[in-house]
Every structure is written in C-alpha cells, then in structure tokens.
PDB file of N, CA and C in Angstrom:
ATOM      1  N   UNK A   1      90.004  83.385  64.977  1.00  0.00           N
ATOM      2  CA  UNK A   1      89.474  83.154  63.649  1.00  0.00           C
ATOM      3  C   UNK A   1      88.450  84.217  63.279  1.00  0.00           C
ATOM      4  N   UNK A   2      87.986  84.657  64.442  1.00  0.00           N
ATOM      5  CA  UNK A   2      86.563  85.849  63.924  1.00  0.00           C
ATOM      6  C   UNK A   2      87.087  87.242  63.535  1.00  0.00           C
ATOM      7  N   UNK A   3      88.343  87.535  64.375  1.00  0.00           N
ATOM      8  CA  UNK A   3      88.684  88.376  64.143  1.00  0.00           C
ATOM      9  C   UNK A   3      89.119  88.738  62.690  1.00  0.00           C
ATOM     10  N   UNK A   4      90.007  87.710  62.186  1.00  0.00           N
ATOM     11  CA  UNK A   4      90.828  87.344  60.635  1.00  0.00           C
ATOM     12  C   UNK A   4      89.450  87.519  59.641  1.00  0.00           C
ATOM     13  N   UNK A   5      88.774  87.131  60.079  1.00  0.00           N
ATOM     14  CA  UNK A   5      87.317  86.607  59.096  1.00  0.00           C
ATOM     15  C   UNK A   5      86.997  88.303  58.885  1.00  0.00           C
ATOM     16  N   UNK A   6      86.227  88.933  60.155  1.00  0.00           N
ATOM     17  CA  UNK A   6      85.906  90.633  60.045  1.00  0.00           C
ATOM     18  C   UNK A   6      86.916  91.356  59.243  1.00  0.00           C
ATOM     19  N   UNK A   7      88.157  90.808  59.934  1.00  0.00           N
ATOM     20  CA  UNK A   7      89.134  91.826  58.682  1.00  0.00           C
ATOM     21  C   UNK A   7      89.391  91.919  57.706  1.00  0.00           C
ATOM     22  N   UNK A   8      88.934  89.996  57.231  1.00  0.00           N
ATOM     23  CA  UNK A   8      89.324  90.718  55.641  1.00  0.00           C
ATOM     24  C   UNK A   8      87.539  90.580  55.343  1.00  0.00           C
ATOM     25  N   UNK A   9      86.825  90.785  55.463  1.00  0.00           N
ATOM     26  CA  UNK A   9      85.544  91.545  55.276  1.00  0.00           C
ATOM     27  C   UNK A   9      85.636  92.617  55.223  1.00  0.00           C
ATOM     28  N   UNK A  10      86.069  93.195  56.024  1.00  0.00           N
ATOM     29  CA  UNK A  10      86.160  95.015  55.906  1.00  0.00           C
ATOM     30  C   UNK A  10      87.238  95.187  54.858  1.00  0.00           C
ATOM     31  N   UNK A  11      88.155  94.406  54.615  1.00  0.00           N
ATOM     32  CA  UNK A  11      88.655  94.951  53.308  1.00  0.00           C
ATOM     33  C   UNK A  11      88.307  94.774  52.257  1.00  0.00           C
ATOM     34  N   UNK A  12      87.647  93.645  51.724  1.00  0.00           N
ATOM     35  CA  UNK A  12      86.961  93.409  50.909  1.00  0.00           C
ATOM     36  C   UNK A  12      86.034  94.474  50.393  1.00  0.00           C
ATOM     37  N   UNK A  13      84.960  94.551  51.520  1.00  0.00           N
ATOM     38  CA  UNK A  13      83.988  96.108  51.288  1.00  0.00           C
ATOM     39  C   UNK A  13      84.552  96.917  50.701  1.00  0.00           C
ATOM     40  N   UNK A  14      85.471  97.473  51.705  1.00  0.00           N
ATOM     41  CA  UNK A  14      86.764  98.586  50.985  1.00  0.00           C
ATOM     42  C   UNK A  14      86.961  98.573  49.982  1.00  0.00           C
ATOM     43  N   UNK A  15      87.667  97.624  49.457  1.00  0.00           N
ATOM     44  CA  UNK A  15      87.825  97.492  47.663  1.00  0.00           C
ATOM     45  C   UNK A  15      87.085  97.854  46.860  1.00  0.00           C
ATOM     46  N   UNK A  16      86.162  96.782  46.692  1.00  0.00           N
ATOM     47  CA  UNK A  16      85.124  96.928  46.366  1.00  0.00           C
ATOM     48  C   UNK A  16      84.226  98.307  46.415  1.00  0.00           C
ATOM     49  N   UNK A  17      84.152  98.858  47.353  1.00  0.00           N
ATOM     50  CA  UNK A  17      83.545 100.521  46.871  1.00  0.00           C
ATOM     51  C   UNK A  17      83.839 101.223  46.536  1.00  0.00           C
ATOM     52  N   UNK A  18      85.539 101.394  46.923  1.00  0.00           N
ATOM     53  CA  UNK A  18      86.534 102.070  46.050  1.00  0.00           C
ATOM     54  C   UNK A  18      86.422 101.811  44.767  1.00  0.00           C
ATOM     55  N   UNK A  19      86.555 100.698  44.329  1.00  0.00           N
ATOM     56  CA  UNK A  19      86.583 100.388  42.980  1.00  0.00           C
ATOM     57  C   UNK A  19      85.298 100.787  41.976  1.00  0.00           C
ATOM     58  N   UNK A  20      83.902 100.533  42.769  1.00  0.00           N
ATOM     59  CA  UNK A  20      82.972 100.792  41.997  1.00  0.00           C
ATOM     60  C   UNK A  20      82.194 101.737  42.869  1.00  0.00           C
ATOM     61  N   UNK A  21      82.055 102.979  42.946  1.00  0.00           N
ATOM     62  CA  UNK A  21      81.578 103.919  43.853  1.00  0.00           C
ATOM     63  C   UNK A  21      80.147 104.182  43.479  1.00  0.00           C
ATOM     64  N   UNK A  22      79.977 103.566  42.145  1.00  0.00           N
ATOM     65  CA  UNK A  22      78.174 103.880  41.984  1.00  0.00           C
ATOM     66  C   UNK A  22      77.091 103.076  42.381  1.00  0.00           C
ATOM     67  N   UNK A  23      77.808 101.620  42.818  1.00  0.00           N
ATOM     68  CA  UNK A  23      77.531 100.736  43.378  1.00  0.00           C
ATOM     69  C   UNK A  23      77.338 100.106  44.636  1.00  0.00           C
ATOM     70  N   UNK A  24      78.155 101.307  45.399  1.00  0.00           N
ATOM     71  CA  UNK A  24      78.723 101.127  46.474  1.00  0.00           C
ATOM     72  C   UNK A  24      77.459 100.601  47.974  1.00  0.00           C
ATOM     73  N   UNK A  25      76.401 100.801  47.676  1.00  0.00           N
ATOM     74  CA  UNK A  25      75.208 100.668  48.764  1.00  0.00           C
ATOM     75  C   UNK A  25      75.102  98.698  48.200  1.00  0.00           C
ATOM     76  N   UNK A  26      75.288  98.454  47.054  1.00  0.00           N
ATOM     77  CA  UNK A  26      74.796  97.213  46.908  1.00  0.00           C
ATOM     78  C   UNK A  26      76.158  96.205  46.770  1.00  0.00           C
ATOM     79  N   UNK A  27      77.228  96.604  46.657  1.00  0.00           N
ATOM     80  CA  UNK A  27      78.200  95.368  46.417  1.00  0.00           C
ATOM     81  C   UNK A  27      79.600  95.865  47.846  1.00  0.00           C
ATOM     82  N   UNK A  28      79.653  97.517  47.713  1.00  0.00           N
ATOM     83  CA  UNK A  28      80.488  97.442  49.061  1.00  0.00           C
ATOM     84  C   UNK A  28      80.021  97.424  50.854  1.00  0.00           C
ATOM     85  N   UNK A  29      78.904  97.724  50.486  1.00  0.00           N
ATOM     86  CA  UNK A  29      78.462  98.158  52.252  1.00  0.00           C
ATOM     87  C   UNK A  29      78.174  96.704  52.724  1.00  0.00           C
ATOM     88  N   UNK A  30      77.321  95.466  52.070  1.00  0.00           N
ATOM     89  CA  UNK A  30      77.330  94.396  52.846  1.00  0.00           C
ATOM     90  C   UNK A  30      78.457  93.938  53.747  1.00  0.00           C
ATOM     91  N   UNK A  31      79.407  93.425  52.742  1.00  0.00           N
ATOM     92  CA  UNK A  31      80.672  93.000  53.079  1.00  0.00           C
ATOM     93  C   UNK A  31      81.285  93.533  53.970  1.00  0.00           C
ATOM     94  N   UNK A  32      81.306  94.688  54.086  1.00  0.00           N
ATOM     95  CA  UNK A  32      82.000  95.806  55.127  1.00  0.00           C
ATOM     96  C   UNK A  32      80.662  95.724  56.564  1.00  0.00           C
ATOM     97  N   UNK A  33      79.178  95.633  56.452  1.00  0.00           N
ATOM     98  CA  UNK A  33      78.968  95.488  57.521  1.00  0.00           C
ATOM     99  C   UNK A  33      79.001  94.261  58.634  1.00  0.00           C
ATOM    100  N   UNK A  34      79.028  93.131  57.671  1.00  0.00           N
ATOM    101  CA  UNK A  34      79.093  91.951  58.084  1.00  0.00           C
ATOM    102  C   UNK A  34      80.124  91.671  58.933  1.00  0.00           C
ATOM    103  N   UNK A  35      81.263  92.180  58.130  1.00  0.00           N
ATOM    104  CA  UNK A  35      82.901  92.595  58.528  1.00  0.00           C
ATOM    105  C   UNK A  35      82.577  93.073  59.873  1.00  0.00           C
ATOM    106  N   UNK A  36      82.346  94.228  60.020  1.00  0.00           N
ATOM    107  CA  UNK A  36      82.009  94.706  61.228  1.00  0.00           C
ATOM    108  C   UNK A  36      81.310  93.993  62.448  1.00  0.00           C
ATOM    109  N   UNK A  37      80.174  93.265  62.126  1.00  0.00           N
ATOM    110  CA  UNK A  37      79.762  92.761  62.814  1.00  0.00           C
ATOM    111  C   UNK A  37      80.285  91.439  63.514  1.00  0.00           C
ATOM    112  N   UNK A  38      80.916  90.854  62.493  1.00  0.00           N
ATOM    113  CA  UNK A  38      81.589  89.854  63.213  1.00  0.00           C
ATOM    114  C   UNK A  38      83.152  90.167  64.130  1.00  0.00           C
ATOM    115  N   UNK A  39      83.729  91.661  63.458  1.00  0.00           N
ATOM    116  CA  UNK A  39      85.202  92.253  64.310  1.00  0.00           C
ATOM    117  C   UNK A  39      84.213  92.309  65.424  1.00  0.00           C
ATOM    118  N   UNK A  40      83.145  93.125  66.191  1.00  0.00           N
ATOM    119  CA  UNK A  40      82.578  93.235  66.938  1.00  0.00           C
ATOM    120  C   UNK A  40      82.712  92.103  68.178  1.00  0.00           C
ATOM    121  N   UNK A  41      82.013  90.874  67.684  1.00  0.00           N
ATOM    122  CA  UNK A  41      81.534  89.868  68.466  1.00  0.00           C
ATOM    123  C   UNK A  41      83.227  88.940  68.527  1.00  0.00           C
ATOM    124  N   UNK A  42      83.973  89.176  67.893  1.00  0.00           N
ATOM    125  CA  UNK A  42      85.420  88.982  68.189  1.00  0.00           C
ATOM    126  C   UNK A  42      86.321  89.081  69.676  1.00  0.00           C
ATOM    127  N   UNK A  43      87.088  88.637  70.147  1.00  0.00           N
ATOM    128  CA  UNK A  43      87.972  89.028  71.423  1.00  0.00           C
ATOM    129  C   UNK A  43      89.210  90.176  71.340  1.00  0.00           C
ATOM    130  N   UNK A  44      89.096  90.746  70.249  1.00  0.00           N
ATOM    131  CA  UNK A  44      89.930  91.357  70.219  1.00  0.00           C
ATOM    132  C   UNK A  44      89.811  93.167  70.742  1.00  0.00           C
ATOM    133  N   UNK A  45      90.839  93.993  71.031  1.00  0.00           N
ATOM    134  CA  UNK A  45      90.969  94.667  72.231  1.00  0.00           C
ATOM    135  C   UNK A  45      90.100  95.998  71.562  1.00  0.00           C
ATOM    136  N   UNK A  46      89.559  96.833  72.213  1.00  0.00           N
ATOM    137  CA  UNK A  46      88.597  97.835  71.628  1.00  0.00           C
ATOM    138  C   UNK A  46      89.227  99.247  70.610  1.00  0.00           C
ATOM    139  N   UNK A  47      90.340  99.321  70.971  1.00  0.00           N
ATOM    140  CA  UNK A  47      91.122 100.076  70.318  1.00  0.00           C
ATOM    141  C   UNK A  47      91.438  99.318  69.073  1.00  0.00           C
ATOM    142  N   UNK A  48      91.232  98.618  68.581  1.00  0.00           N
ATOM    143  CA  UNK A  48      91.487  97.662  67.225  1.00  0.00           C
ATOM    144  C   UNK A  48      90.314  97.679  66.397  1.00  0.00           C
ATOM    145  N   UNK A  49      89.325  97.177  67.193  1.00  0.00           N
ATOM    146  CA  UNK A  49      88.059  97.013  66.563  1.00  0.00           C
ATOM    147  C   UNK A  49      88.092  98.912  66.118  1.00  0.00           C
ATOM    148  N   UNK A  50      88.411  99.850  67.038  1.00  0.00           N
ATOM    149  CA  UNK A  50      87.609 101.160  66.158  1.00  0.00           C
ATOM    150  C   UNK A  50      88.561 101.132  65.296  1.00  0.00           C
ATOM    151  N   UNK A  51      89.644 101.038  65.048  1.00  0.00           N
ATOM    152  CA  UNK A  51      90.426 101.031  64.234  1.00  0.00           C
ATOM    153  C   UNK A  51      90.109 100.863  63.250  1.00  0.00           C
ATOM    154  N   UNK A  52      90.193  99.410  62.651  1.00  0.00           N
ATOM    155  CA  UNK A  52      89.177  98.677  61.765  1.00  0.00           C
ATOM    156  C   UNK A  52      88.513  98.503  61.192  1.00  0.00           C
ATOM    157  N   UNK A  53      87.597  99.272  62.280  1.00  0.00           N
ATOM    158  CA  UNK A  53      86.059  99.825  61.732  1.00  0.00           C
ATOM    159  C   UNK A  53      85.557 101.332  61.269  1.00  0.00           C
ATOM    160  N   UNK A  54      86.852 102.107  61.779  1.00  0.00           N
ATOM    161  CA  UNK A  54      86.731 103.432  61.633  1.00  0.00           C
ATOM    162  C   UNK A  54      87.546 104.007  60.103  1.00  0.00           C
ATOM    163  N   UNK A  55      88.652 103.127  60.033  1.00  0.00           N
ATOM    164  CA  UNK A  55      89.536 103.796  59.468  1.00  0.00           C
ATOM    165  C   UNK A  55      89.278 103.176  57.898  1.00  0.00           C
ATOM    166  N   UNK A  56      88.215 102.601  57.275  1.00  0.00           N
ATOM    167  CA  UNK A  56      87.656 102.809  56.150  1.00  0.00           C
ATOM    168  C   UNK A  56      86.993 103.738  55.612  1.00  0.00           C
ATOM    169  N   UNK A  57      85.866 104.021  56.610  1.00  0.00           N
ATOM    170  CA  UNK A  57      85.410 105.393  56.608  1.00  0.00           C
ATOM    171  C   UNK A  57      85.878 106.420  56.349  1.00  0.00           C
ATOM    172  N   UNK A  58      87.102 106.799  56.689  1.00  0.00           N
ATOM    173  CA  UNK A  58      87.893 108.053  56.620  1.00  0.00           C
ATOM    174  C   UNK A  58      88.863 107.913  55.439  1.00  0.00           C
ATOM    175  N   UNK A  59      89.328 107.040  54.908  1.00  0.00           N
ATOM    176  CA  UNK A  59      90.095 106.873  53.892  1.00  0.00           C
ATOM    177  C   UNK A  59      89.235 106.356  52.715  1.00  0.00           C
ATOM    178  N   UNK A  60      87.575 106.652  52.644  1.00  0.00           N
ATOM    179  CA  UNK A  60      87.222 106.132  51.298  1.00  0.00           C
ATOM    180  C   UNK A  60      87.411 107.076  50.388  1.00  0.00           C
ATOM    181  N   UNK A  61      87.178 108.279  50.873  1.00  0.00           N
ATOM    182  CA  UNK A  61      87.104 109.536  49.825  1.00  0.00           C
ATOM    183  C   UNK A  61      88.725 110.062  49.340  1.00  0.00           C
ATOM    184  N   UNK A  62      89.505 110.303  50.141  1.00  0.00           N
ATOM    185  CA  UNK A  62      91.076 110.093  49.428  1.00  0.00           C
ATOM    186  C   UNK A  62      91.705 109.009  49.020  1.00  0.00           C
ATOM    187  N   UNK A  63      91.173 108.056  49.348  1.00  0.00           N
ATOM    188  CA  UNK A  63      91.639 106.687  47.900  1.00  0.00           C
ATOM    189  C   UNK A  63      90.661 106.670  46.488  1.00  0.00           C
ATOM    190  N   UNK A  64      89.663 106.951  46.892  1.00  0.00           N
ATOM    191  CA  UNK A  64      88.692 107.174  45.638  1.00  0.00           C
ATOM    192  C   UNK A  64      89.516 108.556  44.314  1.00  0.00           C
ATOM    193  N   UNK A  65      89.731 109.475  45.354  1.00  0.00           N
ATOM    194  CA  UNK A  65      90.234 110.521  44.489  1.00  0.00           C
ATOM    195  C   UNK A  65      91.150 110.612  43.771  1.00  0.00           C
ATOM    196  N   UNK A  66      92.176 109.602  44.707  1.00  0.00           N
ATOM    197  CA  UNK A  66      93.303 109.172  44.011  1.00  0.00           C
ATOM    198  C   UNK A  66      93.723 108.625  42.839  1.00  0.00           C
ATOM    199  N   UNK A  67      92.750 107.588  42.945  1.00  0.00           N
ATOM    200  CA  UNK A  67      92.360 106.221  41.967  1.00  0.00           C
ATOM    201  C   UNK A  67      91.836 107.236  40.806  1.00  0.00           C
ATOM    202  N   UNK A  68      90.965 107.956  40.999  1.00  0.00           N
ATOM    203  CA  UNK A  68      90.220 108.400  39.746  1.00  0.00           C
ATOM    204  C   UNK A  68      91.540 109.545  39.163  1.00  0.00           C
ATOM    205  N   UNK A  69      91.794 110.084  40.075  1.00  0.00           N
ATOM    206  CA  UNK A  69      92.629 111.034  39.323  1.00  0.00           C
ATOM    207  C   UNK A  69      93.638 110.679  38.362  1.00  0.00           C
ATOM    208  N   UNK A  70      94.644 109.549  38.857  1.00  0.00           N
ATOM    209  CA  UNK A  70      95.463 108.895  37.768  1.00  0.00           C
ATOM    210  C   UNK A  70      94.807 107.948  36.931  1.00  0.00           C
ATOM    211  N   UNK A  71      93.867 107.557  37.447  1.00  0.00           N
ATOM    212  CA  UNK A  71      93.421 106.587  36.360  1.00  0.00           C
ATOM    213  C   UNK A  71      92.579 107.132  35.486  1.00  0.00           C
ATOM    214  N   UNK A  72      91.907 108.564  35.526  1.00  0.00           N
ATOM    215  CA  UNK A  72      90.600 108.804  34.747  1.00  0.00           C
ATOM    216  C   UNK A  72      91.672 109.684  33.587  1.00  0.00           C
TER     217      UNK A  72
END
C-alpha cells in the first residue's frame, strides 16, 4: 500500500509542475517529496525506488518543453 500511495504522489507532483512551472516550489515539490518519502520507507526493491524517484527529475524539462511548444 505505501508503495502505490508514493507513486502516485510522485506523479501527482509531476503533473502538477509540469503544468504550472511558476508555481512549481509551492504546489509541485510537496507532493513529489512526500511521494518520495513514503516510496522510501516502502518494501519495495532499490532499483525501483531510484527509478521513481529519479526519473521525474530528468523528464521535467523535456515534457515542459513539449507541452509549451504545442500548446503556446
């Protein structure tokens, strides 16, 4: 259950900062750290958790660009 819970926390964050990037310290980073913190304290295997936890990070700035480019 903790695990399910962190994950969709971290996606949530995700969205959410993607979506509003000027905002992003006050409506996406909670959600996403909380997320984290609870994938953390989870049983699930360590290669998942960086996963998880890593691979928002690296995909905020080419989904952002994306989004803005067709949509702006």
């Amino acid at each position: 259950m903790k695990n399910k819970t962190g994950k969709y926390l971290i996606i949530i964050g995700f969205v959410l900062s993607v979506l509003s990037p000027f905002h992003i310290l006050v409506i996406g980073v909670p959600p996403y750290l909380v997320g984290c913190m609870v994938l953390l304290k989870s049983d699930e295997n360590e290669n998942s958790k960086a996963l998880w936890i890593l691979s928002p990070v690296f995909l905020w700035l080419p989904v952002m660009s994306i989004l803005y480019y067709y949509f702006d």
